[in-house]
C-alpha atoms as a PDB file:
ATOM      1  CA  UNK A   1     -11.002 -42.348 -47.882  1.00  0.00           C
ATOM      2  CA  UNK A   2      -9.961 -45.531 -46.077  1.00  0.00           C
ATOM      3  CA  UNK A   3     -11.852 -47.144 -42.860  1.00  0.00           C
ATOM      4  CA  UNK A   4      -8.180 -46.478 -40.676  1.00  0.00           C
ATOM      5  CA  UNK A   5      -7.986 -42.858 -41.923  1.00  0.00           C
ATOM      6  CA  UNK A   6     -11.763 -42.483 -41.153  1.00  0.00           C
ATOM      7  CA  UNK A   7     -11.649 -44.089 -38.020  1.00  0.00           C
ATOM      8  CA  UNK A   8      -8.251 -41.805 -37.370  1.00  0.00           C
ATOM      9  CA  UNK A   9      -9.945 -38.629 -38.043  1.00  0.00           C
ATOM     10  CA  UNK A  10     -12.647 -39.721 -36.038  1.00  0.00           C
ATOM     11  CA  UNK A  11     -10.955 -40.337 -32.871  1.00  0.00           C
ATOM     12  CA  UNK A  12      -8.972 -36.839 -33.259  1.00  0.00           C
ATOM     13  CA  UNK A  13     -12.780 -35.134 -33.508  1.00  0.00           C
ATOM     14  CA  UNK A  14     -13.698 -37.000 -30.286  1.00  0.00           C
ATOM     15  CA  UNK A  15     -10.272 -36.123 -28.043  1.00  0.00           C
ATOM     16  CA  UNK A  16     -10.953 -32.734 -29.349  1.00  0.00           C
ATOM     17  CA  UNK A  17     -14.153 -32.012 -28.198  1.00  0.00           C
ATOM     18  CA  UNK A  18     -12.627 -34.109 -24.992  1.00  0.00           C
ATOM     19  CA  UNK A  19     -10.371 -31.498 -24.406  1.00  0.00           C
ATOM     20  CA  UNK A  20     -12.826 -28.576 -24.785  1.00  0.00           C
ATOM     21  CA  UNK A  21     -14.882 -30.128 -22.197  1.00  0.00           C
ATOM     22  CA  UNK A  22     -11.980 -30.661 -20.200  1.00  0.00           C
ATOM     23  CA  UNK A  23     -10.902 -26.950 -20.830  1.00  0.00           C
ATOM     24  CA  UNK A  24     -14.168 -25.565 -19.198  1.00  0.00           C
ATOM     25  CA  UNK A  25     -14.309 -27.519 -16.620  1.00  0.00           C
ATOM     26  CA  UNK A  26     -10.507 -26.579 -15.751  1.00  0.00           C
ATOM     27  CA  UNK A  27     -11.184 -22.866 -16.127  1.00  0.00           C
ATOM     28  CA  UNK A  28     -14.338 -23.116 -14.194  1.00  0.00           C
ATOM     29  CA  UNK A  29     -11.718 -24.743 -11.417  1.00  0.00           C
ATOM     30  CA  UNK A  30      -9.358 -21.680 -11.940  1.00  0.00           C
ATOM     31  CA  UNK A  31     -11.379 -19.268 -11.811  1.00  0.00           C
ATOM     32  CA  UNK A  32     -12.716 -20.627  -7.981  1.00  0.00           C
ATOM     33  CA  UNK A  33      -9.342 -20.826  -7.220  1.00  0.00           C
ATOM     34  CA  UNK A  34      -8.693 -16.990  -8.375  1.00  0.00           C
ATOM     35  CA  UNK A  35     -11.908 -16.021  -6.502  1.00  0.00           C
ATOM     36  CA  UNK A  36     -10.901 -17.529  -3.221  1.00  0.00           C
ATOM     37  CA  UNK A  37      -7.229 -15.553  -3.356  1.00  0.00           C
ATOM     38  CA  UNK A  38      -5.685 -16.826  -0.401  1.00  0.00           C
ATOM     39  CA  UNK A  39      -2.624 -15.778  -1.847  1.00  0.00           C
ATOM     40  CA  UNK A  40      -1.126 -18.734  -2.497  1.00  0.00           C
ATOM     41  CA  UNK A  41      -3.051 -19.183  -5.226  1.00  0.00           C
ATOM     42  CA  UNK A  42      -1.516 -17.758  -8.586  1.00  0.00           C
ATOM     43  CA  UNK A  43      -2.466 -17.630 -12.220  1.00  0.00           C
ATOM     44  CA  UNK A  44      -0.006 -20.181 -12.964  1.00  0.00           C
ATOM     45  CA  UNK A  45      -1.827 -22.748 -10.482  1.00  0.00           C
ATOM     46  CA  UNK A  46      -5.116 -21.374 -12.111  1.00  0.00           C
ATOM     47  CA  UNK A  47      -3.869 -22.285 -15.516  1.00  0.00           C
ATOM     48  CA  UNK A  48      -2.325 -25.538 -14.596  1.00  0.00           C
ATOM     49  CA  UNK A  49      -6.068 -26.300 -13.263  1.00  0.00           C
ATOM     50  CA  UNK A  50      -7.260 -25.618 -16.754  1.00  0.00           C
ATOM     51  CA  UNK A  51      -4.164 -28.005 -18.284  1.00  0.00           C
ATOM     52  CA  UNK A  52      -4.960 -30.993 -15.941  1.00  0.00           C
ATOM     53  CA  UNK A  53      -8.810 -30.866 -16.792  1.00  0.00           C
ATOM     54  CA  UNK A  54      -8.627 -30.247 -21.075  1.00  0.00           C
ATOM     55  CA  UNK A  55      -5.945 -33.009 -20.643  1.00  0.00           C
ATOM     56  CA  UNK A  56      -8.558 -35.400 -18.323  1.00  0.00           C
ATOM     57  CA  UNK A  57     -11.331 -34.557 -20.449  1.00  0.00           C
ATOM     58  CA  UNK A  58      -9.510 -35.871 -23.905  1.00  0.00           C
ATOM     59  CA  UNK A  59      -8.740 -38.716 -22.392  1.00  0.00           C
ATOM     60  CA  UNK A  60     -11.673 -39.854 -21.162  1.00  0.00           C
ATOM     61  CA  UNK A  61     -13.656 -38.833 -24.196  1.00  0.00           C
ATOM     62  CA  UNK A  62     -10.552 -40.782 -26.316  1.00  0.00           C
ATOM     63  CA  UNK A  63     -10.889 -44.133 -24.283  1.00  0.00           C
ATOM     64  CA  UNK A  64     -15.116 -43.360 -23.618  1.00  0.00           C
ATOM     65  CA  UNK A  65     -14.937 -43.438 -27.310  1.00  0.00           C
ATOM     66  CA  UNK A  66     -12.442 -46.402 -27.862  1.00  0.00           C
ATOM     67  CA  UNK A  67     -14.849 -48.324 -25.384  1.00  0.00           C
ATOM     68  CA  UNK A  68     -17.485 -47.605 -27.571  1.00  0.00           C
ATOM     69  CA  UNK A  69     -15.789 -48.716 -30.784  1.00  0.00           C
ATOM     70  CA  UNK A  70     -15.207 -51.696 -29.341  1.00  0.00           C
ATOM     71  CA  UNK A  71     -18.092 -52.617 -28.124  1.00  0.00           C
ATOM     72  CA  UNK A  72     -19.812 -51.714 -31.952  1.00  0.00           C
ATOM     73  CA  UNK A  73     -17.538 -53.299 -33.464  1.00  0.00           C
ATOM     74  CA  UNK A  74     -18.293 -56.579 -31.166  1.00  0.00           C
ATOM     75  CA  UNK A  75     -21.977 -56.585 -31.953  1.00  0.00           C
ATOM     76  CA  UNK A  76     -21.098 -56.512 -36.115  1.00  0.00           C
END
């Protein structure tokens, strides 16, 4: 296996777990929004709420870890 595909695969593991992070803390958002019930509040804003934090939590986990990579790489 070569250091890009490595490195590749690695980055795809990170934004992955990223976005599961993301996911729960979205759903935990969705479901508060579902328990207050205003009634402007629909599943479709509850899943949305679960979209915008799986896709904030891969990319801070993908640039977290490309921070980290770079600063590794600096020090070798």
């Amino acid at each position: 296996m070569e250091t890009g595909d490595k490195e590749k695969i690695e980055t795809a593991a990170v934004t992955s777990v990223g976005a599961g992070v993301g996911g729960y803390g979205g759903a935990t958002v969705g479901v508060l929004e579902l328990a207050a019930a205003t009634g402007n509040v629909t599943g479709i804003s509850a899943s949305l709420a679960i979209g915008v934090g799986a896709a904030a939590g891969a990319l801070a986990f993908f640039f977290g870890y490309k921070a980290y990579r770079h600063f590794v790489n600096r020090k070798a």
